[in-house]
C-alpha atoms as a PDB file:
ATOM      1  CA  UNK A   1      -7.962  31.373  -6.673  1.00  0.00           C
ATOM      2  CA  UNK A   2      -4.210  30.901  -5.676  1.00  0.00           C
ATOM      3  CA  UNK A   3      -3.519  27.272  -6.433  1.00  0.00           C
ATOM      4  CA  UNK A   4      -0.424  27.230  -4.081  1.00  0.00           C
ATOM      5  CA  UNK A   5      -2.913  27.831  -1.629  1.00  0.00           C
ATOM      6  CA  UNK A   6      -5.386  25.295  -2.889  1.00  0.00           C
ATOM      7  CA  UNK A   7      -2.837  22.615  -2.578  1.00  0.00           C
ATOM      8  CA  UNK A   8      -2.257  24.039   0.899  1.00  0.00           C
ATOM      9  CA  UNK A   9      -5.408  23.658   2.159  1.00  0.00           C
ATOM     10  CA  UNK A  10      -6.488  19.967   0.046  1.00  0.00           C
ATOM     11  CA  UNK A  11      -3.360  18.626   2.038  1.00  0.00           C
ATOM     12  CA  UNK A  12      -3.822  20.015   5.193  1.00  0.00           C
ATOM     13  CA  UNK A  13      -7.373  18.470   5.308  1.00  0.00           C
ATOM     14  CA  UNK A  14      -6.672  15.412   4.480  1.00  0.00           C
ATOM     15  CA  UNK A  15      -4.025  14.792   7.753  1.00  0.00           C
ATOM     16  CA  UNK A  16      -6.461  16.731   9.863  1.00  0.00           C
ATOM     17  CA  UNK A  17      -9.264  14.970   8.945  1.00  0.00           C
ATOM     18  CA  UNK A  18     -11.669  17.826   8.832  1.00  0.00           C
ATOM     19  CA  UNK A  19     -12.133  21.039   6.913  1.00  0.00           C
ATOM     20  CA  UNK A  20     -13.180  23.254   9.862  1.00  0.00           C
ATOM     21  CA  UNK A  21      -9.368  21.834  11.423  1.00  0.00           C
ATOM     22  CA  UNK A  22      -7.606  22.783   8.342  1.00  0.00           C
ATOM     23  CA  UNK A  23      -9.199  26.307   8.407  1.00  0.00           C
ATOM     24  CA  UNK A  24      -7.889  26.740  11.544  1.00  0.00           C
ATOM     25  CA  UNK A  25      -4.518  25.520  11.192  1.00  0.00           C
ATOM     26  CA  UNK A  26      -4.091  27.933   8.428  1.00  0.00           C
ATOM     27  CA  UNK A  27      -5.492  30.928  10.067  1.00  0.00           C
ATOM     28  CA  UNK A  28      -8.786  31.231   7.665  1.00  0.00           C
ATOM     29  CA  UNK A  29     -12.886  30.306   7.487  1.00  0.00           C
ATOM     30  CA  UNK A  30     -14.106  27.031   7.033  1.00  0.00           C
ATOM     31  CA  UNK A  31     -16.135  28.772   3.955  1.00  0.00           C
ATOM     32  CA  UNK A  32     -12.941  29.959   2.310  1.00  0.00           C
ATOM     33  CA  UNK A  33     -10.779  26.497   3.066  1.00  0.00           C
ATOM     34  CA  UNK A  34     -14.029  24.690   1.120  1.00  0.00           C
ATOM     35  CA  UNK A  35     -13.929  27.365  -1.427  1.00  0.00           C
ATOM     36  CA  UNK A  36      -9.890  26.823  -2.184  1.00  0.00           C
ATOM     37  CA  UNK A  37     -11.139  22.939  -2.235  1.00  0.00           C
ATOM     38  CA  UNK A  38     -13.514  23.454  -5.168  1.00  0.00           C
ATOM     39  CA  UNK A  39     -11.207  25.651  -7.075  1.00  0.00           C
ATOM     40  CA  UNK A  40      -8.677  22.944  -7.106  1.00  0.00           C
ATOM     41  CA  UNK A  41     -10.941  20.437  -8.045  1.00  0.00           C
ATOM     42  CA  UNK A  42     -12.541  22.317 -10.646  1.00  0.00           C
ATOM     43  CA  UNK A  43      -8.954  22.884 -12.270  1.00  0.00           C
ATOM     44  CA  UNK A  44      -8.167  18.757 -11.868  1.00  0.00           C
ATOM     45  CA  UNK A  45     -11.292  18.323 -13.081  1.00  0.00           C
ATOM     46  CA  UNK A  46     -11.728  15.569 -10.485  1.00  0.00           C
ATOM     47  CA  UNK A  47     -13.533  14.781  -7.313  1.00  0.00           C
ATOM     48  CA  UNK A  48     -10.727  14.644  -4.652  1.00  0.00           C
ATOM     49  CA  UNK A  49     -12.625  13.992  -1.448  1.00  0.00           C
ATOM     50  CA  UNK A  50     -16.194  12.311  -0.265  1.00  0.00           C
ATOM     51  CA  UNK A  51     -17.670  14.516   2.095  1.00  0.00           C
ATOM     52  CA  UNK A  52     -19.995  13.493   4.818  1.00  0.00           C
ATOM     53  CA  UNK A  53     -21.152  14.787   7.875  1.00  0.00           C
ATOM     54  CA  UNK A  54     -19.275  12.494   9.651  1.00  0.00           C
ATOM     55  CA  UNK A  55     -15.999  11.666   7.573  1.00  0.00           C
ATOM     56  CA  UNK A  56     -13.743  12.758   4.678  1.00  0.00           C
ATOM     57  CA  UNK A  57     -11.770  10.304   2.459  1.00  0.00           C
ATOM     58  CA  UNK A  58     -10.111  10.535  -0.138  1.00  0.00           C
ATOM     59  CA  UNK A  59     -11.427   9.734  -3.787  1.00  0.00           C
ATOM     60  CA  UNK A  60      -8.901   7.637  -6.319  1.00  0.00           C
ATOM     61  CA  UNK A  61      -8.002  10.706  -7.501  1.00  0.00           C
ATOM     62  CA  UNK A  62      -7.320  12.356  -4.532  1.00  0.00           C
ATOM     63  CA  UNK A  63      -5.188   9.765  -3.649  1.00  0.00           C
ATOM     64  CA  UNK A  64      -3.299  10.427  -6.709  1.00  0.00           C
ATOM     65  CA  UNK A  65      -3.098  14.323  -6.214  1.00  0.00           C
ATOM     66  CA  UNK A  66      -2.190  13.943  -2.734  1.00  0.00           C
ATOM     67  CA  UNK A  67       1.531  13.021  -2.934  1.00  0.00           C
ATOM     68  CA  UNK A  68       1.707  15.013  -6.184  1.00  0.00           C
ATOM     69  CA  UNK A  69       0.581  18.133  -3.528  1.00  0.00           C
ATOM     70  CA  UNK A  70       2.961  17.138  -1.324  1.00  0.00           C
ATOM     71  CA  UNK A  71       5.888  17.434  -3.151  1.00  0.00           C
ATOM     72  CA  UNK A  72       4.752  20.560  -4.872  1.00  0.00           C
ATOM     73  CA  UNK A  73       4.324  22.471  -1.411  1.00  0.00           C
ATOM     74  CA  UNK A  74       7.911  20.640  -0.209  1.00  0.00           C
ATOM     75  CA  UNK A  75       9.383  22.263  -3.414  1.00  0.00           C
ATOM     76  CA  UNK A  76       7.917  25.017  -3.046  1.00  0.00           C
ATOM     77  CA  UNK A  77       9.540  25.419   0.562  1.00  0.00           C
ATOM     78  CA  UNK A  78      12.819  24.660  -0.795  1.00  0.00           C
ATOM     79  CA  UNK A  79      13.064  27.692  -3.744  1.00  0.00           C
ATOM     80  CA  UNK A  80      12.107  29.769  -0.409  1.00  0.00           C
ATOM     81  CA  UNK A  81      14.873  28.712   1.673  1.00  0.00           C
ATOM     82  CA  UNK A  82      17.067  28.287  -0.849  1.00  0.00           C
ATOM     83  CA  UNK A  83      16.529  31.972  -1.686  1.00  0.00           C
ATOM     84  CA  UNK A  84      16.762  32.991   1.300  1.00  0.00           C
ATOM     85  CA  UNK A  85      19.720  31.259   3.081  1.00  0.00           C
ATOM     86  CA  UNK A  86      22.849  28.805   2.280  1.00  0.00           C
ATOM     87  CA  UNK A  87      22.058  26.109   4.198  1.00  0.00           C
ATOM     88  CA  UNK A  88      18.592  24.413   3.573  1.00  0.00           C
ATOM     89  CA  UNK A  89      17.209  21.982   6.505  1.00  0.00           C
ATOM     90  CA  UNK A  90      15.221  19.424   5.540  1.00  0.00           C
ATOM     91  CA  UNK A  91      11.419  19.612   6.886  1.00  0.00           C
ATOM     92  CA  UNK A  92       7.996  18.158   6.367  1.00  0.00           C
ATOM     93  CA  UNK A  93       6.558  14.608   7.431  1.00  0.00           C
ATOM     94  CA  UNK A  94       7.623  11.091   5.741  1.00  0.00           C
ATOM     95  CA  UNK A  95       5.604   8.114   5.771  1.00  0.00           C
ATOM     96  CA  UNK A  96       8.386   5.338   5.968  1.00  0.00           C
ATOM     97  CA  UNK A  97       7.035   1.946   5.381  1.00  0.00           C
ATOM     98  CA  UNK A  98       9.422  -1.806   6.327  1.00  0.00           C
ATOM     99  CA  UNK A  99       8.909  -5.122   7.557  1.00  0.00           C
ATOM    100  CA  UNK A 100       8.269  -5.596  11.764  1.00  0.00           C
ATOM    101  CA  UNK A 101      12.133  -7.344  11.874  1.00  0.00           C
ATOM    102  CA  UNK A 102      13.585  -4.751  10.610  1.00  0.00           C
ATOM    103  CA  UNK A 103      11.630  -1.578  11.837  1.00  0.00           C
ATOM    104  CA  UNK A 104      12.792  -3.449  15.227  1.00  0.00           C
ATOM    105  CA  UNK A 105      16.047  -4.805  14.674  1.00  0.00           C
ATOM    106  CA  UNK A 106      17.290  -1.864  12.602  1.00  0.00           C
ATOM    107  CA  UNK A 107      15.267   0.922  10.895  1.00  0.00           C
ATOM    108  CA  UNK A 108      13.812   2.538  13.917  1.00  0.00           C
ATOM    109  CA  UNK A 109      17.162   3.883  15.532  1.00  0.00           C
ATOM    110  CA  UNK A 110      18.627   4.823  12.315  1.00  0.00           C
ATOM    111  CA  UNK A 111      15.270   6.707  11.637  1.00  0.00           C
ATOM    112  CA  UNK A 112      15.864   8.434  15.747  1.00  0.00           C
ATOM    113  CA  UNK A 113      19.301   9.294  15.042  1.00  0.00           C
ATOM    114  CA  UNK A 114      18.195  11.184  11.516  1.00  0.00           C
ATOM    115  CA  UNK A 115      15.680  12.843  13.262  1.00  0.00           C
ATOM    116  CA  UNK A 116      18.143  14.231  16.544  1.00  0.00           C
ATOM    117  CA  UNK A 117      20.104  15.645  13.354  1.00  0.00           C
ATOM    118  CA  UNK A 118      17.232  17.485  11.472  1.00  0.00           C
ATOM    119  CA  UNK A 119      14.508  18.692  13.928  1.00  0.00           C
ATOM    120  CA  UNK A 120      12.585  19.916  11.762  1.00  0.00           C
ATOM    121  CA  UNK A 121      11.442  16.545   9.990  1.00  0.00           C
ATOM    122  CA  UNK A 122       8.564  14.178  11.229  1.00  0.00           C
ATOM    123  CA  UNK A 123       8.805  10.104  10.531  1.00  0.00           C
ATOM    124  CA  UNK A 124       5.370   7.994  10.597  1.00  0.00           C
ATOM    125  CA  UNK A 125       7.240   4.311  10.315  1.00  0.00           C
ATOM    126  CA  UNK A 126       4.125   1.380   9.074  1.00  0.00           C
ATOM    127  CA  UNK A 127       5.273  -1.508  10.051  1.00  0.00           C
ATOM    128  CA  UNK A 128       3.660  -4.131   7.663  1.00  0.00           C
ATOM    129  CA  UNK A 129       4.241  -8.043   6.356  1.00  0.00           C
ATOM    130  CA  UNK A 130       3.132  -7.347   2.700  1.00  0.00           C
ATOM    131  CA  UNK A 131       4.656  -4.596   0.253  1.00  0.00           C
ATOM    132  CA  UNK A 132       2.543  -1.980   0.220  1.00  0.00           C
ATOM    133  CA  UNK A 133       1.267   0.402  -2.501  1.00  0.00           C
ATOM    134  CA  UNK A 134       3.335   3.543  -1.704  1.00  0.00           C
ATOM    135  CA  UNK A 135       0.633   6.165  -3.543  1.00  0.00           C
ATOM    136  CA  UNK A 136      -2.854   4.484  -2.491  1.00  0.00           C
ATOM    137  CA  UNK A 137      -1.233   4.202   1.257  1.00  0.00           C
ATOM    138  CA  UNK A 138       0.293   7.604   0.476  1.00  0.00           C
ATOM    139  CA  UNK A 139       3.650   6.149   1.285  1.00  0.00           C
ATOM    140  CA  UNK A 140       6.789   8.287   0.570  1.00  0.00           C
ATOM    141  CA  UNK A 141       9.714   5.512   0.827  1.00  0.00           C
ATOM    142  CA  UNK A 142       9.856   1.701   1.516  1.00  0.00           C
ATOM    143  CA  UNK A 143      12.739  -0.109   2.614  1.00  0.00           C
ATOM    144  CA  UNK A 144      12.098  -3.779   0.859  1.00  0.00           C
ATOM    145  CA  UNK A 145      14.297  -6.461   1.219  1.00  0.00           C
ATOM    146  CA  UNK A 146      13.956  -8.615  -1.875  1.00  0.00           C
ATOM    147  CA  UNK A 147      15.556  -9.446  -5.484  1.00  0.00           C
ATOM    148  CA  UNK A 148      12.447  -8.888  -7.324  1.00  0.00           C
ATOM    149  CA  UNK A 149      11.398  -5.254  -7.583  1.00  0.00           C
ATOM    150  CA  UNK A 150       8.057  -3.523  -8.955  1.00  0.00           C
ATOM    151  CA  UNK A 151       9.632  -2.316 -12.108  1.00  0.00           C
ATOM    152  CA  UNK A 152       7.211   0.705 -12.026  1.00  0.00           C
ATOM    153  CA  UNK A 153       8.936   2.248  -8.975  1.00  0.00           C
ATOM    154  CA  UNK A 154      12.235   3.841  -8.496  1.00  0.00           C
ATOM    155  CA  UNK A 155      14.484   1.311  -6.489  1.00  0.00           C
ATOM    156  CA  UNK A 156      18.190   2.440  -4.721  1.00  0.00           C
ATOM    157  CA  UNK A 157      20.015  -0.488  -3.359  1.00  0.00           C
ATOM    158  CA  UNK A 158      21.327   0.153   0.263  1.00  0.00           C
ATOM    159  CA  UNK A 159      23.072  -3.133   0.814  1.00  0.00           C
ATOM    160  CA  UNK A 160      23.117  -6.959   1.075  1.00  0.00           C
ATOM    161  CA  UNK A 161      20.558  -8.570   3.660  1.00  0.00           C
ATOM    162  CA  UNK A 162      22.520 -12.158   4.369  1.00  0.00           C
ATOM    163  CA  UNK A 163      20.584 -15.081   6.114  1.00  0.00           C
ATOM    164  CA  UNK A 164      21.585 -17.868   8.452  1.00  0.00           C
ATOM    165  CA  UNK A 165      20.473 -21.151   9.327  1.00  0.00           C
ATOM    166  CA  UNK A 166      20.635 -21.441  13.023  1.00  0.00           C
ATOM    167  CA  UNK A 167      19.786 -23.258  16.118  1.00  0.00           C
ATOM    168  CA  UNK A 168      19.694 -23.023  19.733  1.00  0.00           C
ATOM    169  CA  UNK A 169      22.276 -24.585  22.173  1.00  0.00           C
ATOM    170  CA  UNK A 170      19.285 -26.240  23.895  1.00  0.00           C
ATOM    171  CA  UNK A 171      18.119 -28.315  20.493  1.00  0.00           C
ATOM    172  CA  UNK A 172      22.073 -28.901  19.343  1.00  0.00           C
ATOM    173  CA  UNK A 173      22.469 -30.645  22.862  1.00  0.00           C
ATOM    174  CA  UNK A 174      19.083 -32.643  22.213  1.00  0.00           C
ATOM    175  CA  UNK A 175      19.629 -33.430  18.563  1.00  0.00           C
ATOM    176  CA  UNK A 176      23.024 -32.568  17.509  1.00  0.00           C
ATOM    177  CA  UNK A 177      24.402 -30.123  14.839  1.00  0.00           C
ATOM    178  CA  UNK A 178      23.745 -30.696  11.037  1.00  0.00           C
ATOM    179  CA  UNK A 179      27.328 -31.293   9.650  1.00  0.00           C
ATOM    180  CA  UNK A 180      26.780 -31.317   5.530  1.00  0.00           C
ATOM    181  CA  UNK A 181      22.728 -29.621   3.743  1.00  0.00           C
ATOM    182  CA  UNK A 182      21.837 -33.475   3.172  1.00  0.00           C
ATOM    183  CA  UNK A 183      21.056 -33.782   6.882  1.00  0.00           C
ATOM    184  CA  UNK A 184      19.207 -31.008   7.155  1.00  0.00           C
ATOM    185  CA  UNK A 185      16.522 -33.146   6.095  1.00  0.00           C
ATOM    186  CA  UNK A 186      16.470 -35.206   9.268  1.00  0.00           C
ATOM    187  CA  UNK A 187      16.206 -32.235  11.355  1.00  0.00           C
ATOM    188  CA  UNK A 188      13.056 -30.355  12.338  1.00  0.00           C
ATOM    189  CA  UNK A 189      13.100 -26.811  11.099  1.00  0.00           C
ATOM    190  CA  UNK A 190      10.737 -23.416  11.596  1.00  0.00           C
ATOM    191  CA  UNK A 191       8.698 -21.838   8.792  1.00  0.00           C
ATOM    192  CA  UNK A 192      10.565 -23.373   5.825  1.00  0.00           C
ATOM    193  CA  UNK A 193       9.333 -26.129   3.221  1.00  0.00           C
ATOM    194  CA  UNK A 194      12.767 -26.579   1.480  1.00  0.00           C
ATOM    195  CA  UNK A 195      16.483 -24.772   2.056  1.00  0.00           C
ATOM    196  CA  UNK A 196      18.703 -23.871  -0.926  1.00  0.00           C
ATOM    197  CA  UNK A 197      22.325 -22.888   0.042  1.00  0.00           C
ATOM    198  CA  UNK A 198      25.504 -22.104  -2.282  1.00  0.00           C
ATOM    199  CA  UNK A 199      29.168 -22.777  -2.018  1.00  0.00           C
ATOM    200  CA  UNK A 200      31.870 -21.887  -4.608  1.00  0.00           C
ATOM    201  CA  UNK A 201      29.272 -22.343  -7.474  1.00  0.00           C
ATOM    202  CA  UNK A 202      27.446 -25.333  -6.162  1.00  0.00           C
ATOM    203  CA  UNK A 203      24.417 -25.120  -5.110  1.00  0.00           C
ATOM    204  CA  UNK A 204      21.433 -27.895  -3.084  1.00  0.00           C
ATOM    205  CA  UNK A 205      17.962 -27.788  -2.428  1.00  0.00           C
ATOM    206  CA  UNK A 206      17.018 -29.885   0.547  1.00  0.00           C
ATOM    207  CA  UNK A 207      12.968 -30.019   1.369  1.00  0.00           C
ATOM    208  CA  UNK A 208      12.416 -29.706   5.118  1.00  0.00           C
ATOM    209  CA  UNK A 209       9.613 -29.769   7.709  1.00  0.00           C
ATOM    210  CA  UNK A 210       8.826 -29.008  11.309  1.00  0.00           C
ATOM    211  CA  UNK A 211       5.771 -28.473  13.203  1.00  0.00           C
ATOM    212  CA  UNK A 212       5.352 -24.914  13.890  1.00  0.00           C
ATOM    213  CA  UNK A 213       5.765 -22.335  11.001  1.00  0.00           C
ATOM    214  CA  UNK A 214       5.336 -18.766  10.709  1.00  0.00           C
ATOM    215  CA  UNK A 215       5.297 -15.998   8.462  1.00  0.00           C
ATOM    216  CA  UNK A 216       6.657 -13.310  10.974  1.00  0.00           C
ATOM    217  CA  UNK A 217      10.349 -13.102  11.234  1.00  0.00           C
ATOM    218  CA  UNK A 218      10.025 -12.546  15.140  1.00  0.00           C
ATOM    219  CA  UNK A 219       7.652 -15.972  15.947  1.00  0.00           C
ATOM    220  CA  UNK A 220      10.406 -18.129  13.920  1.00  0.00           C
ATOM    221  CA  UNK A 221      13.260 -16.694  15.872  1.00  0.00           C
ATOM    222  CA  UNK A 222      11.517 -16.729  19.542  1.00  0.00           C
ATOM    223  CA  UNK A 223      10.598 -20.464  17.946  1.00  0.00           C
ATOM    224  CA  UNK A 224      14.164 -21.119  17.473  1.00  0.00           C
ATOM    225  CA  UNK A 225      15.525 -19.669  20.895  1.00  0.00           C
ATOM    226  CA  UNK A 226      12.604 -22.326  22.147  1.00  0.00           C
ATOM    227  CA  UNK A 227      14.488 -25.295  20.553  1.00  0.00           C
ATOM    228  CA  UNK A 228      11.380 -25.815  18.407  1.00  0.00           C
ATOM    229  CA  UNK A 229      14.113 -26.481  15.412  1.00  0.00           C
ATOM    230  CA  UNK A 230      16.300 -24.503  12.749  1.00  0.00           C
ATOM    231  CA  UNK A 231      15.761 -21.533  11.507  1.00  0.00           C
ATOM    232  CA  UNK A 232      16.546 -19.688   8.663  1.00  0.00           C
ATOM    233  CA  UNK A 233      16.772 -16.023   9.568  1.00  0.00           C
ATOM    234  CA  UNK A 234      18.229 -12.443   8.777  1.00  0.00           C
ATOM    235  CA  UNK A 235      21.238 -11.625  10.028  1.00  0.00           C
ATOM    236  CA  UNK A 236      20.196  -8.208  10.770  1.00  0.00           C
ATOM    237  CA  UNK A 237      17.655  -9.828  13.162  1.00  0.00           C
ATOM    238  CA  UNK A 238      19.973 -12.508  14.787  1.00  0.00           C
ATOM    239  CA  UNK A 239      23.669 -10.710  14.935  1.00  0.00           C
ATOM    240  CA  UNK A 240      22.779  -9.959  18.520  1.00  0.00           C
ATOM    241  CA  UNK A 241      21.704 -13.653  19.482  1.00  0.00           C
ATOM    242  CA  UNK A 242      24.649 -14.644  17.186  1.00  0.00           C
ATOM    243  CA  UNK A 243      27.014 -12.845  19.329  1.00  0.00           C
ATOM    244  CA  UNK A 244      25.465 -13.923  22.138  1.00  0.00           C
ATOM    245  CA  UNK A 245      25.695 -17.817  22.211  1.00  0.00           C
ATOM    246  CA  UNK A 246      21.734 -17.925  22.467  1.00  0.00           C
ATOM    247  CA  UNK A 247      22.109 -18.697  18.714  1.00  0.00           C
ATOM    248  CA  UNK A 248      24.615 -20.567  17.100  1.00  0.00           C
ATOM    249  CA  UNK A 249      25.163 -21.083  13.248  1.00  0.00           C
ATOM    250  CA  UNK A 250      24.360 -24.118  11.082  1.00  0.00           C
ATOM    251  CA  UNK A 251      26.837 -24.641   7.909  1.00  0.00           C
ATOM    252  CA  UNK A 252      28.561 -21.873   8.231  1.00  0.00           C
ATOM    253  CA  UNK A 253      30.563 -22.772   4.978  1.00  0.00           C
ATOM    254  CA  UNK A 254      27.624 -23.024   2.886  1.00  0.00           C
ATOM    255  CA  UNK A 255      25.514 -19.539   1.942  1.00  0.00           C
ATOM    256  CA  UNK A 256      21.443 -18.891   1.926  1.00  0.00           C
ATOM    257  CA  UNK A 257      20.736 -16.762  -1.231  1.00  0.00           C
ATOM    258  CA  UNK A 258      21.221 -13.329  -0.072  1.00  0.00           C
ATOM    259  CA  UNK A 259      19.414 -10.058  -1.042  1.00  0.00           C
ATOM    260  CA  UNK A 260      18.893  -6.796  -1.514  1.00  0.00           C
ATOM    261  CA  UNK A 261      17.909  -3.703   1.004  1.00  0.00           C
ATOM    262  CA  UNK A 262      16.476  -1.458  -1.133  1.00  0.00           C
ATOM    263  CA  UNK A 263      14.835   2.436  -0.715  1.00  0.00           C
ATOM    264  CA  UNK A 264      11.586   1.922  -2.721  1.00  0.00           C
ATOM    265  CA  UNK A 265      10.005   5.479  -3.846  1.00  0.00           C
ATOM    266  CA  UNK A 266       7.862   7.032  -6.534  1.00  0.00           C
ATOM    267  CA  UNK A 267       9.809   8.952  -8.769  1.00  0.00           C
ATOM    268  CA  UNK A 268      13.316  10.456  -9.171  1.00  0.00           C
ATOM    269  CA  UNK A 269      11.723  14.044 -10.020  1.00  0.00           C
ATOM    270  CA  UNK A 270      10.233  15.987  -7.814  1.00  0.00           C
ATOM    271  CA  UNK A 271      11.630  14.784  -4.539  1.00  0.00           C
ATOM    272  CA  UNK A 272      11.345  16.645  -1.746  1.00  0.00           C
ATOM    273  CA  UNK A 273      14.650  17.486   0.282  1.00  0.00           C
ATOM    274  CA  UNK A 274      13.325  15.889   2.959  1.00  0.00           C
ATOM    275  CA  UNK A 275      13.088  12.244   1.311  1.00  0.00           C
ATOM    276  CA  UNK A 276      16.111  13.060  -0.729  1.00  0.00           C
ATOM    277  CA  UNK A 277      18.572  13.438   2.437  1.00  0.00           C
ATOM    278  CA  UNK A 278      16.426  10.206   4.027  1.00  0.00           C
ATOM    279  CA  UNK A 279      17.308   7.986   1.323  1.00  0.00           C
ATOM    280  CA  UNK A 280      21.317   9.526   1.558  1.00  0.00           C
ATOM    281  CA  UNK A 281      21.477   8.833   5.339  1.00  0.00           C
ATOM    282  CA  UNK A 282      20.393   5.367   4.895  1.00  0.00           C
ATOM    283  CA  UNK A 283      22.486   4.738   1.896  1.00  0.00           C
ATOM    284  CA  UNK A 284      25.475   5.889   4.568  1.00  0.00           C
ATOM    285  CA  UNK A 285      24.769   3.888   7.511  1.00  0.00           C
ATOM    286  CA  UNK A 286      23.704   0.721   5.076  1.00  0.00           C
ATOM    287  CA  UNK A 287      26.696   1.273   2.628  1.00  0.00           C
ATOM    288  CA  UNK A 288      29.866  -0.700   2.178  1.00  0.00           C
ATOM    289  CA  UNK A 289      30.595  -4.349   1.183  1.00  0.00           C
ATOM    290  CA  UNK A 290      29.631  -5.542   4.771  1.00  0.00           C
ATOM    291  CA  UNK A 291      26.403  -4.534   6.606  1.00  0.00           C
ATOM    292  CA  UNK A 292      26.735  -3.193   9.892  1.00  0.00           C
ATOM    293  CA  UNK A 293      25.124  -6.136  11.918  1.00  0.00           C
ATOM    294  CA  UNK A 294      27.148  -8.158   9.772  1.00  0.00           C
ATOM    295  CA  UNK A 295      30.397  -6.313  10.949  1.00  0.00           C
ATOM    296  CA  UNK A 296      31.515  -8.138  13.994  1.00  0.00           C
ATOM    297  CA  UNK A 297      29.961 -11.492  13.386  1.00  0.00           C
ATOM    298  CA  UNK A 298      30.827 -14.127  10.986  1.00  0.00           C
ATOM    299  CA  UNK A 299      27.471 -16.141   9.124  1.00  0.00           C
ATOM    300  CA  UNK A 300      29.370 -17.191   6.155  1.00  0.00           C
END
């Protein structure tokens, strides 16, 4: 049997669930759709889906073939339009996977304004507080923000992500501002057991403590607009507040370790267009010495 097909079919089942759906989507009988499943398993030599009256779900090795089937078919679509006209528009469906900050403070209107330009592409954005495992979550591109990168994946640095120690108004009135990192230690802080910051080549470590921690970017900075204590944030997720007075800056000559935004993917062959011009756009709007939250408000 046509293997193009096969593939066809093996993906289209998986996001619809159900073979009887994929039949229909591609305009043939649920007998024929389970017959191009077979064939393709019988030339992987591998299970790719459980079956059960209820469910489908994908074996370990159909997790494996899944994105390989994806790209293959997205290829595939490419040579077509490529042969067939100049311009070639990105199409197809990526699974885009950040942290909650910056899906909110960032990520989601750059992904809206890609999509108004290319309306033929489909974003599902996860929003999850662990790094994921792009092929068993069948995940096409992560944007991590970290200095230590999974060596087996394919890593494009988009720009620095710079932090800030803050504080509300409301808790500088109450307690004062922290005027040199040694009193830091006398002041109650949010979700942090110790604060390293750098100037000119120097660097301190001072342990800290507070009451109320959190491992969710958003509860330490609602925390912080509370006057619960200092925070050490993301710029990204504070430039507004920064800007705004409802934040203000601690230290603002001394530097948190920054790091790096990066585009996380699988492989550098076999991309499809679709993540390929993705990963460019955010390279774009990320790109430069100076981040674009970081543009019109000074943390350093």
């Amino acid at each position: 049997m046509d293997r193009f097909t096969a593939m066809q079919v093996f993906v289209a089942v998986t996001e619809r669930g159900s073979v009887t759906a994929a039949a229909e989507a591609l305009d043939m009988s649920r007998a024929m759709a389970s017959r191009y499943l077979e064939s393709l398993e019988r030339w992987l030599g591998a299970r790719l889906l459980h079956r059960t009256t209820r469910r489908i779900a994908l074996t370990d090795a159909g997790h494996e073939a899944l994105s390989r089937c994806r790209q293959m078919l997205d290829l595939a679509d490419e040579v077509q339009l490529a042969a067939g006209a100049r311009g070639i528009e990105p199409k197809g469906r990526l699974r885009i996977a950040t942290s909650q900050s910056f899906a909110q403070a960032w990520l989601a209107e750059a992904v809206a304004e890609f999509l108004e330009g290319h309306p033929q592409a489909q974003v599902e954005l996860l929003v999850l507080e662990r790094a994921v495992n792009l092929v068993e979550e069948r995940v096409d591109l992560a944007v991590r923000i970290t200095n230590q990168l999974d060596e087996s994946l394919v890593a494009r640095r988009l720009c620095s992500c710079r932090s800030v120690l803050c504080l509300s108004p409301g808790y500088a009135k109450r307690y004062g501002v922290p005027q040199t990192p040694e009193v830091l230690a006398e002041h109650t802080h949010v979700s942090r057991s110790e604060i390293r910051l750098w100037r000119k080549g120097r660097s301190v470590t001072v342990p800290v403590a507070g009451r109320l921690s959190s491992n969710e970017a958003g509860v330490v900075r609602a925390a912080a607009l509370a006057g619960a204590g200092i925070a050490l944030l993301p710029s990204y997720f504070v430039a507004d507040d920064l800007r705004k007075g409802r934040l203000m800056p601690v230290l603002s000559t001394w530097e948190p370790e920054p790091l790096g935004i990066h585009a996380v993917y699988l492989s550098r062959r076999y991309q499809p267009l679709l993540l390929r011009t993705m990963i460019d756009f955010l390279a774009e709007r990320l790109g430069g010495d100076v981040a674009p939250w970081d543009r019109d408000i000074d943390t350093g």
